[in-house]
C-alpha atoms as a PDB file:
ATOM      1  CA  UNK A   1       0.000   0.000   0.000  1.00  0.00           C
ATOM      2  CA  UNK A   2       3.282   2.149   0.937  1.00  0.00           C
ATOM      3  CA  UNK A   3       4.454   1.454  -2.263  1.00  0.00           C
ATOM      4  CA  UNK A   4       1.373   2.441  -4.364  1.00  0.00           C
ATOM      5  CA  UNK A   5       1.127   5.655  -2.748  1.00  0.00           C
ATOM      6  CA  UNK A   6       4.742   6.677  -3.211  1.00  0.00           C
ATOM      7  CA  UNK A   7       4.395   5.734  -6.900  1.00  0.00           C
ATOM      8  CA  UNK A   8       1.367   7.518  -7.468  1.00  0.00           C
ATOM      9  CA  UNK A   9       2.858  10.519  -6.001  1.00  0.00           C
ATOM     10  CA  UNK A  10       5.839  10.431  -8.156  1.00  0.00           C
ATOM     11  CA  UNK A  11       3.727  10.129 -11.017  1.00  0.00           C
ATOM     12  CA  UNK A  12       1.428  12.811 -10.131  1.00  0.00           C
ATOM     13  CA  UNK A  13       4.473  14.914  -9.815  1.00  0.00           C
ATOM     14  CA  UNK A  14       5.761  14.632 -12.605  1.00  0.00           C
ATOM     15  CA  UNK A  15       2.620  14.923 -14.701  1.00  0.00           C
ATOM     16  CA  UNK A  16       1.787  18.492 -12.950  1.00  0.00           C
ATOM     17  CA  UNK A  17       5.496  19.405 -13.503  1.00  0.00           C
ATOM     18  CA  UNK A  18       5.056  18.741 -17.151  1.00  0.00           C
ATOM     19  CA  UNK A  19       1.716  20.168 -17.562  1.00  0.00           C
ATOM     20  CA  UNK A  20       3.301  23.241 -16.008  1.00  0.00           C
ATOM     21  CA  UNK A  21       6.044  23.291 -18.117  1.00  0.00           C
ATOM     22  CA  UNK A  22       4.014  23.218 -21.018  1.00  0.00           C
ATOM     23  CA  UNK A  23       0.916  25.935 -19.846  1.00  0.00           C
ATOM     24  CA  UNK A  24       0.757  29.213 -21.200  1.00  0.00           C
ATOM     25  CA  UNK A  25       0.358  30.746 -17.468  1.00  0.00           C
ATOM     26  CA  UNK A  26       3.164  29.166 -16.242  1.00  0.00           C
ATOM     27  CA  UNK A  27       4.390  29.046 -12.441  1.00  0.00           C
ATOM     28  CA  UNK A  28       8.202  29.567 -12.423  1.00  0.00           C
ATOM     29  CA  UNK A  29       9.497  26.658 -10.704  1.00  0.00           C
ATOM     30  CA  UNK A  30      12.411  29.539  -9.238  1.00  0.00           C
ATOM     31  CA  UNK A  31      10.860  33.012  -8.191  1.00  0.00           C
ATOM     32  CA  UNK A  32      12.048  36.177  -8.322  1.00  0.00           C
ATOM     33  CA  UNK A  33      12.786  37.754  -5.107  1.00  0.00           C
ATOM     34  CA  UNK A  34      13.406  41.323  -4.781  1.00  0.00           C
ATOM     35  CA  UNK A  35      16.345  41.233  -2.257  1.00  0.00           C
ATOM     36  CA  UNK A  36      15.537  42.530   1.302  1.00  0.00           C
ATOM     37  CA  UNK A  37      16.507  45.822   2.102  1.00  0.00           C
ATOM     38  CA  UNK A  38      18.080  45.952   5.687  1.00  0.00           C
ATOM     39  CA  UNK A  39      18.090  48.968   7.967  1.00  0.00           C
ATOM     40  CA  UNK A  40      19.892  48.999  11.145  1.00  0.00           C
ATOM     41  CA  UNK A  41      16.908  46.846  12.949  1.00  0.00           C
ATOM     42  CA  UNK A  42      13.929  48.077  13.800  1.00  0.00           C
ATOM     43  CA  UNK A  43      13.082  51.781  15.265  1.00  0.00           C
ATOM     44  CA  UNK A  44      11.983  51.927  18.446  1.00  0.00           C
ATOM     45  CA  UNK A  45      10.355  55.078  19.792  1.00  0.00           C
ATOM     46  CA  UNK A  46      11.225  56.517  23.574  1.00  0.00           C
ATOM     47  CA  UNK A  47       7.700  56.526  24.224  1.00  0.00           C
ATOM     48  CA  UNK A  48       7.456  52.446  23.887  1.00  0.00           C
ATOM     49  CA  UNK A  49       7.137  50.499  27.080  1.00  0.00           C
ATOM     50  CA  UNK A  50       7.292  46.753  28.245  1.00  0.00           C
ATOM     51  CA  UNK A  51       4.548  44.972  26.909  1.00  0.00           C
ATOM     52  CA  UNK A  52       3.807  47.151  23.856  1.00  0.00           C
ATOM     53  CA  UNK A  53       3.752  45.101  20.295  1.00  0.00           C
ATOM     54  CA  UNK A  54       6.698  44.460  18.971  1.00  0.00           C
ATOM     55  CA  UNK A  55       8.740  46.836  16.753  1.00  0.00           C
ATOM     56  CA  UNK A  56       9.925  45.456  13.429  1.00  0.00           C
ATOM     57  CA  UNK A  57      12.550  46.452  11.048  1.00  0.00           C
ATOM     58  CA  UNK A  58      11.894  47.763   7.134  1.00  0.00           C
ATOM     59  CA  UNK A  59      13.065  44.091   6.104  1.00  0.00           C
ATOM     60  CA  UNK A  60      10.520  42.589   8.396  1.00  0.00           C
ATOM     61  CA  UNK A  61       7.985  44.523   7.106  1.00  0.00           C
ATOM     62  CA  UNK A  62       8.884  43.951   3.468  1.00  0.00           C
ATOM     63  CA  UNK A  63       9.579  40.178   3.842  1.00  0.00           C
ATOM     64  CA  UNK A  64       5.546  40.409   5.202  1.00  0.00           C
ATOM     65  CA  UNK A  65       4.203  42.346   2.760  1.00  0.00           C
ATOM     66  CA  UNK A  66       5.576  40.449   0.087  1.00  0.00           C
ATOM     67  CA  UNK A  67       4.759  36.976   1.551  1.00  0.00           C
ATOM     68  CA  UNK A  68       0.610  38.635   1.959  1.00  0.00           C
ATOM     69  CA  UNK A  69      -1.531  36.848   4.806  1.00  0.00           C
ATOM     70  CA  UNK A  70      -0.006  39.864   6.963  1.00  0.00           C
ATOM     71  CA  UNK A  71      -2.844  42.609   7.268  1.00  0.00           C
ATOM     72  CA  UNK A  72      -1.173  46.537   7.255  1.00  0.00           C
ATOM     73  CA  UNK A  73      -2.828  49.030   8.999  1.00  0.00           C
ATOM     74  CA  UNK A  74      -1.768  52.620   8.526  1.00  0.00           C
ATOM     75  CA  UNK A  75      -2.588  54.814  11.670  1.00  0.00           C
ATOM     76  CA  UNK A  76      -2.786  57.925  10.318  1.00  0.00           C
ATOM     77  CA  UNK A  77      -5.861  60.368   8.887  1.00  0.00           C
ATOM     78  CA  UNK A  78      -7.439  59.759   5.295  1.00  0.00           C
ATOM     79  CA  UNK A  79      -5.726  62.692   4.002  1.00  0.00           C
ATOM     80  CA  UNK A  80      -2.306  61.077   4.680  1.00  0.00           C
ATOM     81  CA  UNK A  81      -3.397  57.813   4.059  1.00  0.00           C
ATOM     82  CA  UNK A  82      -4.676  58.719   0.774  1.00  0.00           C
ATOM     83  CA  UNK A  83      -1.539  60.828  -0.441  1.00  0.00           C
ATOM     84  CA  UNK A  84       0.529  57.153  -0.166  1.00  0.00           C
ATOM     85  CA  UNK A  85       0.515  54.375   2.148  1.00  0.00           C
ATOM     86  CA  UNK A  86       1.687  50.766   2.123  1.00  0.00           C
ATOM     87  CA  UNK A  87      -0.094  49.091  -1.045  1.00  0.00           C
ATOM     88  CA  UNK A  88      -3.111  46.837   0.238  1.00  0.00           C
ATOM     89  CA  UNK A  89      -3.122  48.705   3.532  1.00  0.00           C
ATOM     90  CA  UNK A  90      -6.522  49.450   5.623  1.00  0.00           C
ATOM     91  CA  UNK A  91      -6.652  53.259   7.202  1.00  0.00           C
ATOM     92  CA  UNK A  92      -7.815  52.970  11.102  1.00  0.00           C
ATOM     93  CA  UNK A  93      -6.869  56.271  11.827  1.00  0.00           C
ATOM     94  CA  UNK A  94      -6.283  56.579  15.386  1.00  0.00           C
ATOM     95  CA  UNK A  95      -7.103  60.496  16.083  1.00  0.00           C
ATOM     96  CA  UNK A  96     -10.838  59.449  15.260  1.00  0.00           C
ATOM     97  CA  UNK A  97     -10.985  56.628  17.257  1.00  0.00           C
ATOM     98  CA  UNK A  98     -14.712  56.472  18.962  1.00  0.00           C
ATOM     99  CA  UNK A  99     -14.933  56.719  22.968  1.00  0.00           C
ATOM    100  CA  UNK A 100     -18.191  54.308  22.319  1.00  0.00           C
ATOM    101  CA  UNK A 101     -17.905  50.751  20.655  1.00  0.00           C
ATOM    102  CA  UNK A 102     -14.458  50.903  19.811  1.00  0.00           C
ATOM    103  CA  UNK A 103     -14.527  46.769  19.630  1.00  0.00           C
ATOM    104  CA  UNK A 104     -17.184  47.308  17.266  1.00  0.00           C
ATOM    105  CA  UNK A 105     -15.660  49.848  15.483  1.00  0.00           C
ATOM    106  CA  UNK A 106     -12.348  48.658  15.174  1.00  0.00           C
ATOM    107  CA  UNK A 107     -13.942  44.919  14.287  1.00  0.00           C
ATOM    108  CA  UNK A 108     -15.751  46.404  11.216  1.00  0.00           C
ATOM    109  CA  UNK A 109     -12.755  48.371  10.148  1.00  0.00           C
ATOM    110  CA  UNK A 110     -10.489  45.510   9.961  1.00  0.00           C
ATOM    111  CA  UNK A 111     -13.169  43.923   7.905  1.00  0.00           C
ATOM    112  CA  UNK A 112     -13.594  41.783  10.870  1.00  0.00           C
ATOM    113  CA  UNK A 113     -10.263  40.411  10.903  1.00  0.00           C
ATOM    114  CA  UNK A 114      -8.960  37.260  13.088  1.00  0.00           C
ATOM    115  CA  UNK A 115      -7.955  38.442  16.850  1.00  0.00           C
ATOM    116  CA  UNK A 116      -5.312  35.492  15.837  1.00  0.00           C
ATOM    117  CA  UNK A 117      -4.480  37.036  12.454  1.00  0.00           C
ATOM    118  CA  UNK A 118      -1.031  38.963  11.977  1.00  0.00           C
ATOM    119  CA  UNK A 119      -1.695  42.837  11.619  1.00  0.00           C
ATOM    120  CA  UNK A 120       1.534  45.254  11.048  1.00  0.00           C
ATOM    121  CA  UNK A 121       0.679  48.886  12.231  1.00  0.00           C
ATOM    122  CA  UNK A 122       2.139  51.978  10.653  1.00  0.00           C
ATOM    123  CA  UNK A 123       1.846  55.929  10.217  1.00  0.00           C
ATOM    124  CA  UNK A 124       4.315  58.553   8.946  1.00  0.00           C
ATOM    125  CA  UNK A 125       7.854  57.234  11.016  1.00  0.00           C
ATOM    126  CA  UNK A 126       9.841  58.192  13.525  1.00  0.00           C
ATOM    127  CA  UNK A 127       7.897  61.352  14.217  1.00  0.00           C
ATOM    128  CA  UNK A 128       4.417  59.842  14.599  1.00  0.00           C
ATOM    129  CA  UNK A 129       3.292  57.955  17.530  1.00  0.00           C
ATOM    130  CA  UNK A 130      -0.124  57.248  16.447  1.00  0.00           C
ATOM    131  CA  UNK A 131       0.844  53.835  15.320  1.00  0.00           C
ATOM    132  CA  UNK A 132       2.270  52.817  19.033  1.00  0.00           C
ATOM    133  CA  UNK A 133      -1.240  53.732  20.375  1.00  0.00           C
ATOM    134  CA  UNK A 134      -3.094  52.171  17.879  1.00  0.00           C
ATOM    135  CA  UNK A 135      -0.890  49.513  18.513  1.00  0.00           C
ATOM    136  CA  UNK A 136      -1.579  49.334  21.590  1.00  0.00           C
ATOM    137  CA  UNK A 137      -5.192  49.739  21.503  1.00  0.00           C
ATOM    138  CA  UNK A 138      -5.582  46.249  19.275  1.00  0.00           C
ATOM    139  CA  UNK A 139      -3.464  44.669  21.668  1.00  0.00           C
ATOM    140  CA  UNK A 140      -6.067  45.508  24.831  1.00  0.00           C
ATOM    141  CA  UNK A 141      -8.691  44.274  22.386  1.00  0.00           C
ATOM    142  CA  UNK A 142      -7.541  40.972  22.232  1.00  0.00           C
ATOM    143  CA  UNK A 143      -5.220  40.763  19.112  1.00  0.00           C
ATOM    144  CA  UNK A 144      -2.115  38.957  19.406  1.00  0.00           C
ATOM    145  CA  UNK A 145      -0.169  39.108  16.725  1.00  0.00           C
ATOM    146  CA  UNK A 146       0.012  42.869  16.491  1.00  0.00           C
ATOM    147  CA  UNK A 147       3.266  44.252  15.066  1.00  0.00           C
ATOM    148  CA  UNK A 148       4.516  48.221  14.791  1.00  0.00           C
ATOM    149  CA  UNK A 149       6.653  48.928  11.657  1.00  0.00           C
ATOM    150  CA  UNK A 150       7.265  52.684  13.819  1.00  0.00           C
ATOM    151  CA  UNK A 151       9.570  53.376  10.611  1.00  0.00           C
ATOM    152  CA  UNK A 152       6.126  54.329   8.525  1.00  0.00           C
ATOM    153  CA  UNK A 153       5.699  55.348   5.707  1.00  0.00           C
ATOM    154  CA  UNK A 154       8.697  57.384   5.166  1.00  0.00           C
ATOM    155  CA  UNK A 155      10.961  54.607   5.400  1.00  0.00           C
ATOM    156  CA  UNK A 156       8.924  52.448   3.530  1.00  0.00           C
ATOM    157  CA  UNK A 157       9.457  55.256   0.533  1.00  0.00           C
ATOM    158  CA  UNK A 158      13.226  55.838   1.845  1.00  0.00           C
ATOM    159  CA  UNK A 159      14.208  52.528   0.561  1.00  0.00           C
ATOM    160  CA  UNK A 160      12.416  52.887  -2.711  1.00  0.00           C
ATOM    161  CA  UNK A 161       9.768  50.371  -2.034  1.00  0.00           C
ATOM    162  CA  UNK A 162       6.490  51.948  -3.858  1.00  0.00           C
ATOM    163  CA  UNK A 163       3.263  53.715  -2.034  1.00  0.00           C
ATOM    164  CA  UNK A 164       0.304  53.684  -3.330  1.00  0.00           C
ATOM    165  CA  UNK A 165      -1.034  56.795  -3.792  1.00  0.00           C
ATOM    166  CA  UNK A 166      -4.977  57.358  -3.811  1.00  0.00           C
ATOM    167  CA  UNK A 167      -4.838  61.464  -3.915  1.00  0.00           C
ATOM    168  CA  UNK A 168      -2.030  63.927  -6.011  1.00  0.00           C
ATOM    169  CA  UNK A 169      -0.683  65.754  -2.562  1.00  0.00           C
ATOM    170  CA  UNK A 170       2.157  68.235  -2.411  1.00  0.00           C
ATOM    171  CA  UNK A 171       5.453  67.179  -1.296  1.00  0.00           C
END
C-alpha cells in the first residue's frame, strides 16, 4: 500500500510538472525575489514600554508584505493615508478613534479580521506615535499578533519600495 502511494505521487508529480512546463500561465518553478533591504533593525520610539507590540525592522515589514496573509494598517488620517501608504493597507486612523464601541468599530474596520491574524501597524515614522497607540489599543482588544513597523511610511518610501497613492498631494 506504501508502495502504491509513493508511486502515485511520483507520477502525479511529474505529470503536474510537465503540464506546467508546457501551460501558457506558467508558475516559475524559481521566483524572483526582490532582495531585502536591511536597515539597522527596527526603530523603536522613547515613548514604547514593556509589553507594547513588537517593533519590526523595514526588512521585516517587506519580507511580510511580500509573503501577503499579513494585514497593514496605517494609523494615520485619510488625508495622509490617501496621499501614499503601504499598497493593500486598511486606514484605522487613530485620532478618530470612537470613545463608544471601539470593539465594534475597530472589528468592522479591519473587515472583521482574526484576533489570531497577523496585523503590522504603521503611520508617517519616527515622528508619529499614532501607530504605538493604535498599537496598543488592538493589543487591549484581544489581538495577538500585532506588530509596529514605527519606521512608517517614510521609510517604507526611503528605501524605494512603492506607495500607493490614492490622492495627487504636495510634497
Amino acid at each position: 500500500m506504501i508502495r502504491q502511494a509513493i508511486v502515485l505521487l511520483f507520477f502525479s508529480a511529474i505529470l503536474g510538472l510537465g503540464v506546467n512546463y508546457f501551460h501558457p500561465h506558467k508558475i516559475p518553478y524559481v521566483g524572483q525575489y526582490r532582495e531585502l533591504t536591511s536597515g539597522e533593525g527596527p526603530i523603536v520610539p522613547p515613548s514604547a514600554s514593556e509589553g507594547d507590540p513588537p517593533f519590526i525592522a523595514i526588512d521585516v515589514a517587506q519580507m511580510e508584505h511580500q509573503m501577503g496573509g499579513t494585514l497593514f494598517v496605517d494609523a494615520r488620517d485619510s488625508a495622509e493615508f490617501n496621499c501614499g501608504t503601504i499598497p493593500g493597507s486598511v486606514n484605522l486612523p487613530f485620532d478618530y478613534l470612537p470613545e463608544e464601541n471601539l470593539a465594534g468599530y475597530i472589528d468592522s474596520s479591519l473587515n472583521k479580521a482574526a484576533k489570531g491574524e497577523p496585523i503590522i501597524v504603521f503611520c508617517s515614522g519616527e515622528e508619529c506615535d499614532l501607530s504605538l497607540h493604535l498599537g496598543r489599543n488592538l493589543q487591549s482588544l484581544g489581538y495577538n499578533r500585532v506588530s509596529i513597523f514605527f519606521g512608517g511610511a517614510r521609510e517604507w518610501e526611503k528605501f524605494g519600495l512603492e506607495l500607493e497613492r490614492r490622492a495627487k498631494c504636495g510634497n
